[in-house]
PDB file of N, CA and C in Angstrom:
ATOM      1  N   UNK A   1       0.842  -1.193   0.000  1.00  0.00           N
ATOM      2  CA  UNK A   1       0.000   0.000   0.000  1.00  0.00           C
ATOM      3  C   UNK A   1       0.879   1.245   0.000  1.00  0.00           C
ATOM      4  N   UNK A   2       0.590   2.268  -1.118  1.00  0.00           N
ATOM      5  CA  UNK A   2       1.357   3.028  -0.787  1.00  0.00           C
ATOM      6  C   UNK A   2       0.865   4.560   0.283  1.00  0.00           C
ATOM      7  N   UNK A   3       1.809   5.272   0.875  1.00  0.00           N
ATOM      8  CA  UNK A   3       2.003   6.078   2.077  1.00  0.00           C
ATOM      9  C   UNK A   3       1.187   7.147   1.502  1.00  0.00           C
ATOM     10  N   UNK A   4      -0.164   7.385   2.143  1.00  0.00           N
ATOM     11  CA  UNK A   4      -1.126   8.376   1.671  1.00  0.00           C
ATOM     12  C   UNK A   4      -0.770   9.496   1.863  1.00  0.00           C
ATOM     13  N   UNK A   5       0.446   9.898   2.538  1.00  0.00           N
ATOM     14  CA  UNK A   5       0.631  11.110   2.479  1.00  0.00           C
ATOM     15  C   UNK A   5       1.529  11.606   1.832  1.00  0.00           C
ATOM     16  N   UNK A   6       2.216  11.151   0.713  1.00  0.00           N
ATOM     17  CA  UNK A   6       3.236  11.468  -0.111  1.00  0.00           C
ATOM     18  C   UNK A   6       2.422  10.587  -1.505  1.00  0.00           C
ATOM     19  N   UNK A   7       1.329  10.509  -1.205  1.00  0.00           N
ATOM     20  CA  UNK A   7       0.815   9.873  -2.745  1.00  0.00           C
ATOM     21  C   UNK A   7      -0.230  10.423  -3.349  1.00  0.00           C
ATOM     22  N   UNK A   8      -0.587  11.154  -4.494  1.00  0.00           N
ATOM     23  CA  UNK A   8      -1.490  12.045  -4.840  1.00  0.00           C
ATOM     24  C   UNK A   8      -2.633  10.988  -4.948  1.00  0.00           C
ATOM     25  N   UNK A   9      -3.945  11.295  -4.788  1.00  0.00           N
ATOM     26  CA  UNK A   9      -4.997  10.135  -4.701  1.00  0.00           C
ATOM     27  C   UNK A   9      -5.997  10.124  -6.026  1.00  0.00           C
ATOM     28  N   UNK A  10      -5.410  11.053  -7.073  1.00  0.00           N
ATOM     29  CA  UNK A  10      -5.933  10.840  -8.236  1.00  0.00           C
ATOM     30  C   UNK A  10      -4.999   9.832  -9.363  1.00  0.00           C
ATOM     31  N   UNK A  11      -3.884  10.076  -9.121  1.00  0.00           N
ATOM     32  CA  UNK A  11      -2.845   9.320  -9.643  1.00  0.00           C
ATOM     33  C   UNK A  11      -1.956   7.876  -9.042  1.00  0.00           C
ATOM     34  N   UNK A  12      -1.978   8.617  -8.120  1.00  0.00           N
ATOM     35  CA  UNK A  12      -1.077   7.276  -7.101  1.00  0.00           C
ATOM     36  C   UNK A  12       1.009   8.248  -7.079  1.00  0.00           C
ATOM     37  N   UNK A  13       0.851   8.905  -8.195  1.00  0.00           N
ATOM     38  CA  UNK A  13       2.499   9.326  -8.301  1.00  0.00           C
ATOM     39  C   UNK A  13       2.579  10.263  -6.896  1.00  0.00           C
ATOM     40  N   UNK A  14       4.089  10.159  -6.860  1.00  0.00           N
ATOM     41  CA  UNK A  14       4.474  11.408  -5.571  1.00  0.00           C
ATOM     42  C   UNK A  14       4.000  12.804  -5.560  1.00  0.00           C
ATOM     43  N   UNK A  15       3.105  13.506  -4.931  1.00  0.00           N
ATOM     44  CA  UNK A  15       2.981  14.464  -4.771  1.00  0.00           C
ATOM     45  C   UNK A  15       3.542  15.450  -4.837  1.00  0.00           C
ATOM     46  N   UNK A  16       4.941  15.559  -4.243  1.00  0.00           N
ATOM     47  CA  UNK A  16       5.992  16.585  -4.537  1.00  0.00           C
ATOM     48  C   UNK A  16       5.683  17.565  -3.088  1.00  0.00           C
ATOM     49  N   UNK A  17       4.790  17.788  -1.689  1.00  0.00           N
ATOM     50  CA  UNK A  17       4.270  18.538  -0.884  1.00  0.00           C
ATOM     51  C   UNK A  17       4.871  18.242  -0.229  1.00  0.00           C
ATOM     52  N   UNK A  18       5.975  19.089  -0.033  1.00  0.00           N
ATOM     53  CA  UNK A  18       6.660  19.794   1.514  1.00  0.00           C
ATOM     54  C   UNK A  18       6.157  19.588   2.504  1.00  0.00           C
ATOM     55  N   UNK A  19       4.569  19.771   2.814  1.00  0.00           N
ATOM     56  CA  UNK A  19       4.158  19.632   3.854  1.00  0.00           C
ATOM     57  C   UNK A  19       3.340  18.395   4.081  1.00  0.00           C
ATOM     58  N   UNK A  20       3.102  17.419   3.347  1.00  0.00           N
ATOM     59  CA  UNK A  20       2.740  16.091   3.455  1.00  0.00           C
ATOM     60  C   UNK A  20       4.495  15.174   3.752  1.00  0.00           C
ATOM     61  N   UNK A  21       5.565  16.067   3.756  1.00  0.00           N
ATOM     62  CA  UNK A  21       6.444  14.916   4.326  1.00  0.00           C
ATOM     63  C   UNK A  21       7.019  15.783   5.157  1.00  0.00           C
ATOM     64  N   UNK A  22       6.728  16.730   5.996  1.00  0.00           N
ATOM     65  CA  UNK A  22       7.396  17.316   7.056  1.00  0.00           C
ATOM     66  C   UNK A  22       6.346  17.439   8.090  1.00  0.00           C
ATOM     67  N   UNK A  23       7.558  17.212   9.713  1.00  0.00           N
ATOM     68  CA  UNK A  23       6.849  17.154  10.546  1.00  0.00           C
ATOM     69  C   UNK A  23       6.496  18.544  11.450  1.00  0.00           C
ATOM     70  N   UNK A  24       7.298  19.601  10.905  1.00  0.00           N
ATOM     71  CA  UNK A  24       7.207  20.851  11.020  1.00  0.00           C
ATOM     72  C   UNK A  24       6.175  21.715  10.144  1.00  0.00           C
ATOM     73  N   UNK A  25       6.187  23.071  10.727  1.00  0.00           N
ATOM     74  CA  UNK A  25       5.149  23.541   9.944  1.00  0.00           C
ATOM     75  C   UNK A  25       6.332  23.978   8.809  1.00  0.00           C
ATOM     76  N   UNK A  26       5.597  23.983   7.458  1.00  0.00           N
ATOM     77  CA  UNK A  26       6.347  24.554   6.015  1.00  0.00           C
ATOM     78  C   UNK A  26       6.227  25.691   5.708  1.00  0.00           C
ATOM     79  N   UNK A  27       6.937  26.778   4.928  1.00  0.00           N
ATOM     80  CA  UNK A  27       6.943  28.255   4.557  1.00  0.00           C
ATOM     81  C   UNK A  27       7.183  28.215   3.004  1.00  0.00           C
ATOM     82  N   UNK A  28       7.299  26.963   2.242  1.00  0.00           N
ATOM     83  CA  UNK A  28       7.534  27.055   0.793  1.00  0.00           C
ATOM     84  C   UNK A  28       6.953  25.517   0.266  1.00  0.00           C
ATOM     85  N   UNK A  29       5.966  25.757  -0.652  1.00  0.00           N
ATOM     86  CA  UNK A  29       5.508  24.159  -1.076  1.00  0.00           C
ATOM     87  C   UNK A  29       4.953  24.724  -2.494  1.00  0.00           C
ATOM     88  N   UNK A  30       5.403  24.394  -3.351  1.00  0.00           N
ATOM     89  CA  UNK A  30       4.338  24.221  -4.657  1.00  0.00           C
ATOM     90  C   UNK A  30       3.227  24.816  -4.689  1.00  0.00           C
ATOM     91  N   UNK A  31       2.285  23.860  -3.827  1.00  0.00           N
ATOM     92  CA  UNK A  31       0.909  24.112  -3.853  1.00  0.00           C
ATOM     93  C   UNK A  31       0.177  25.221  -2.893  1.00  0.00           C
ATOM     94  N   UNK A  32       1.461  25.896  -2.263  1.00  0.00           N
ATOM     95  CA  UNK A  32       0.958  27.364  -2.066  1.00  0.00           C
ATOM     96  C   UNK A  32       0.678  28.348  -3.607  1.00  0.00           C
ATOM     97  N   UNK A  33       0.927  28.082  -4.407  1.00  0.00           N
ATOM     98  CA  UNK A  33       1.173  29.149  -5.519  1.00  0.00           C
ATOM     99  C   UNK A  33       0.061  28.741  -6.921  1.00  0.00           C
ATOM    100  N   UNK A  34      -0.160  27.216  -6.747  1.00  0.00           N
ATOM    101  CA  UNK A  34      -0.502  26.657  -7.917  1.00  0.00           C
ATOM    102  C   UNK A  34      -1.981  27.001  -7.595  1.00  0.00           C
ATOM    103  N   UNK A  35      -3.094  27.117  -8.649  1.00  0.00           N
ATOM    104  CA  UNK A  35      -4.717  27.257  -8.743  1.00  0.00           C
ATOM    105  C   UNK A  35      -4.955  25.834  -9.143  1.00  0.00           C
ATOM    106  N   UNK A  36      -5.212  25.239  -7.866  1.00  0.00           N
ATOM    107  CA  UNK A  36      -5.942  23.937  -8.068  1.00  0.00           C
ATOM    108  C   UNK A  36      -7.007  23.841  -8.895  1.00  0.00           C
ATOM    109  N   UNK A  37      -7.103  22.583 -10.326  1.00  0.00           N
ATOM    110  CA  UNK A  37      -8.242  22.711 -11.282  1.00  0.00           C
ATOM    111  C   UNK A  37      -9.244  22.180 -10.127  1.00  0.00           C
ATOM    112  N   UNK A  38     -10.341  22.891 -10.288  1.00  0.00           N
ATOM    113  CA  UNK A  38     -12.034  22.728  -9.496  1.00  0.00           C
ATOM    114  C   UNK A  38     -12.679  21.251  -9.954  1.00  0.00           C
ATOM    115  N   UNK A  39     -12.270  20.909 -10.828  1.00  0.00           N
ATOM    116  CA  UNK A  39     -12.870  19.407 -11.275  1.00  0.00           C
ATOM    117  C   UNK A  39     -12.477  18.280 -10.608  1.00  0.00           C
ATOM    118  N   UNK A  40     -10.884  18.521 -10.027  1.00  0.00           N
ATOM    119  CA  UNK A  40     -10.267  17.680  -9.539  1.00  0.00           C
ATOM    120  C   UNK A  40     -10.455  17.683  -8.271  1.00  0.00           C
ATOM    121  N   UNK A  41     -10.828  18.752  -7.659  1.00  0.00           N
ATOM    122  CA  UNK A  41     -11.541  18.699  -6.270  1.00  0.00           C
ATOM    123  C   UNK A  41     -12.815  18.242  -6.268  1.00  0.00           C
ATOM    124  N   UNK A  42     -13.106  18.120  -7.132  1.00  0.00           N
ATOM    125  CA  UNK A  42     -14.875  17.578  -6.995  1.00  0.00           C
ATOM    126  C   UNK A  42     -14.651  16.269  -7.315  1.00  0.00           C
ATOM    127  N   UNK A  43     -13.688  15.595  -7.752  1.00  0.00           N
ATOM    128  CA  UNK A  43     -13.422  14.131  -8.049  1.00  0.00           C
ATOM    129  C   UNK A  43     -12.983  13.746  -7.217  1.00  0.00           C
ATOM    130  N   UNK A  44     -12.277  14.297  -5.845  1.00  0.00           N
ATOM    131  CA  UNK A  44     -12.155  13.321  -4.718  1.00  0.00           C
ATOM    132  C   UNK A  44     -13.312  12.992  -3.873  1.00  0.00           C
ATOM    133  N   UNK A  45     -12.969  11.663  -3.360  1.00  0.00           N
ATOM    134  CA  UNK A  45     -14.275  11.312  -2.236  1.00  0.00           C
ATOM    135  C   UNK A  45     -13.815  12.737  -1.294  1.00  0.00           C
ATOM    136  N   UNK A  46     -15.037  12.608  -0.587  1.00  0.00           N
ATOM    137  CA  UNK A  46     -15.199  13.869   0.614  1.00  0.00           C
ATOM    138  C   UNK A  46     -14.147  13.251   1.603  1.00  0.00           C
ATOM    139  N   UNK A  47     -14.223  12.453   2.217  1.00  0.00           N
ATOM    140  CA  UNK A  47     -12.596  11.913   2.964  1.00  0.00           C
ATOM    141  C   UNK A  47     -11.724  12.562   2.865  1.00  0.00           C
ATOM    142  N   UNK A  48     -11.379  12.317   1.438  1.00  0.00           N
ATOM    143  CA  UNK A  48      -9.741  13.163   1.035  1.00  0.00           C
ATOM    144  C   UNK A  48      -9.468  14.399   0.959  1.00  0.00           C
ATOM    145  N   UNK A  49     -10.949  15.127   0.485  1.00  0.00           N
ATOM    146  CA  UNK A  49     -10.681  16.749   0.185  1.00  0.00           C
ATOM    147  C   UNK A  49      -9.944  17.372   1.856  1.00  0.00           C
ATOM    148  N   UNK A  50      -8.841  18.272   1.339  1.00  0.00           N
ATOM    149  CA  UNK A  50      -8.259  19.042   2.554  1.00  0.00           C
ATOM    150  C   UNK A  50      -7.670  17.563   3.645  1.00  0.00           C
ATOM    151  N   UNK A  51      -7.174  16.687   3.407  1.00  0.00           N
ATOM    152  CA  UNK A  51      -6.508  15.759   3.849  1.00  0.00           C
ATOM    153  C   UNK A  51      -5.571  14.683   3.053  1.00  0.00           C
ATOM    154  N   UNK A  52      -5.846  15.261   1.841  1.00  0.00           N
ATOM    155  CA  UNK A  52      -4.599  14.200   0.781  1.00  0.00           C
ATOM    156  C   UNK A  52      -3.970  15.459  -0.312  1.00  0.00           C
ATOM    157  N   UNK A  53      -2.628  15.304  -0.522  1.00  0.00           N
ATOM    158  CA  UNK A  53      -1.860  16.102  -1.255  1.00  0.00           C
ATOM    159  C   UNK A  53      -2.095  15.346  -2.533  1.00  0.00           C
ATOM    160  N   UNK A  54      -2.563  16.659  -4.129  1.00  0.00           N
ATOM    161  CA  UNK A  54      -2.629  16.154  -5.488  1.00  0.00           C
ATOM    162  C   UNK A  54      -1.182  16.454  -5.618  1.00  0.00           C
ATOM    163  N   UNK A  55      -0.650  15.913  -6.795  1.00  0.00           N
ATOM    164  CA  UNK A  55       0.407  16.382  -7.371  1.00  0.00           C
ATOM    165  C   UNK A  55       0.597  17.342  -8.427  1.00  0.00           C
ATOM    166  N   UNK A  56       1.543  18.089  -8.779  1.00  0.00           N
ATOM    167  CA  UNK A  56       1.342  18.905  -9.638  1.00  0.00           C
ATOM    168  C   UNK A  56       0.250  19.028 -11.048  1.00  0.00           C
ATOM    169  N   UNK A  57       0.620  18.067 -11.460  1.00  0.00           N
ATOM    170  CA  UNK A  57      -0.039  17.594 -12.646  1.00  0.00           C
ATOM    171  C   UNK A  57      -1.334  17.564 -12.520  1.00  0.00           C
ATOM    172  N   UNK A  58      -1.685  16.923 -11.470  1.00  0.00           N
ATOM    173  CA  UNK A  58      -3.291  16.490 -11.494  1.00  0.00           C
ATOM    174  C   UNK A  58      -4.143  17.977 -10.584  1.00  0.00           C
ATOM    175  N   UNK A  59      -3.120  18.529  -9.834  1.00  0.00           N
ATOM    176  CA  UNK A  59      -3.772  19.933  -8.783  1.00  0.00           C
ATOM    177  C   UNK A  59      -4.261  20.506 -10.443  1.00  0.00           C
ATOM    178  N   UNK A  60      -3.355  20.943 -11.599  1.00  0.00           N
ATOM    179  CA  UNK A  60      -3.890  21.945 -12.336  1.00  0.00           C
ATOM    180  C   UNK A  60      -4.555  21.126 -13.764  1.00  0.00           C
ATOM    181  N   UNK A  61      -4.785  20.145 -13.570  1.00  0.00           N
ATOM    182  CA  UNK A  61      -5.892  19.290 -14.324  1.00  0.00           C
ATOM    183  C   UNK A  61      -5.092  18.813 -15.371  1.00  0.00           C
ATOM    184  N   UNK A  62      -3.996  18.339 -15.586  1.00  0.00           N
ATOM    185  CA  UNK A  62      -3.216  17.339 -16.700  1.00  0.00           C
ATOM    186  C   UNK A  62      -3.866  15.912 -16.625  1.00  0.00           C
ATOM    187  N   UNK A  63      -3.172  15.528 -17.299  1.00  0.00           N
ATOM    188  CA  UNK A  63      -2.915  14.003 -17.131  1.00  0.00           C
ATOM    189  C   UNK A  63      -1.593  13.490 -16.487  1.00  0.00           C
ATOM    190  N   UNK A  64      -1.792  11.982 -15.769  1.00  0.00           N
ATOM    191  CA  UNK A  64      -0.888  12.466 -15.371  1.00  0.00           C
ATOM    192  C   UNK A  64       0.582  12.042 -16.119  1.00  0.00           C
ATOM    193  N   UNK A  65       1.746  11.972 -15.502  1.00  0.00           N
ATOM    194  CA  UNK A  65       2.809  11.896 -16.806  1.00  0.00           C
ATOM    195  C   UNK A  65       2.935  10.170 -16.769  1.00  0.00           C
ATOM    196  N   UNK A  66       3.935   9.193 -17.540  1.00  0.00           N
ATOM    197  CA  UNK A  66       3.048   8.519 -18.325  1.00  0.00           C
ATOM    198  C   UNK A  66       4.672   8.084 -18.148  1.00  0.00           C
ATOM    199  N   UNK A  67       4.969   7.082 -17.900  1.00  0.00           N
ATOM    200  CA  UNK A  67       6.149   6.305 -17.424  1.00  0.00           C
ATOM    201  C   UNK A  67       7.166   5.981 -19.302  1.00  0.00           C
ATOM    202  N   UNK A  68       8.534   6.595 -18.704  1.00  0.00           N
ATOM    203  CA  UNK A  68       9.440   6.418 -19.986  1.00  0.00           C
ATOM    204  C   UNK A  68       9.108   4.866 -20.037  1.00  0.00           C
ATOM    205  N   UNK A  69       9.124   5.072 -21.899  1.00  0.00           N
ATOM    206  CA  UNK A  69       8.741   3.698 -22.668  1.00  0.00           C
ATOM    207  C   UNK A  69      10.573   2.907 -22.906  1.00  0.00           C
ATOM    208  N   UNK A  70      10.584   1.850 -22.473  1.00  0.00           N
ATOM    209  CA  UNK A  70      11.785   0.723 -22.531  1.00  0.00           C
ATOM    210  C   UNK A  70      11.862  -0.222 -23.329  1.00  0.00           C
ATOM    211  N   UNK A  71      12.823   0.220 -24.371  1.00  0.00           N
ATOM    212  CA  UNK A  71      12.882  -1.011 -25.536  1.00  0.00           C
ATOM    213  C   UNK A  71      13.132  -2.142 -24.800  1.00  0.00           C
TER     214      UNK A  71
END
């Protein structure tokens, strides 16, 4: 299972949030700055909203990135 707090819950990839892996309070994270897409908040269960970190990609509504292809 992976660690819900370093795992974005639309994707499963690392979040990238400073403050989902620190046990201190944070003064610099990404997702202070980024405009979370509104769709993607409405696609989490109510559980998660304001308790699980998205990751970049999925906070501003991408897809998410897509694992290098290996001959």
């Amino acid at each position: 299972m992976h660690d819900q707090t370093t795992r974005c819950p639309c994707c499963g990839q690392l979040n990238q949030c400073a403050q989902a892996t620190s046990a201190a309070a944070v003064n610099q994270c990404w997702c202070f700055t980024v405009q979370v897409d509104a769709q993607q908040l409405a696609n989490l269960a109510p559980e998660q909203r304001n308790r699980r970190c998205l990751c970049p990609r999925c906070a501003q509504g991408l897809p998410p990135e897509q694992p290098a292809a290996t001959d």
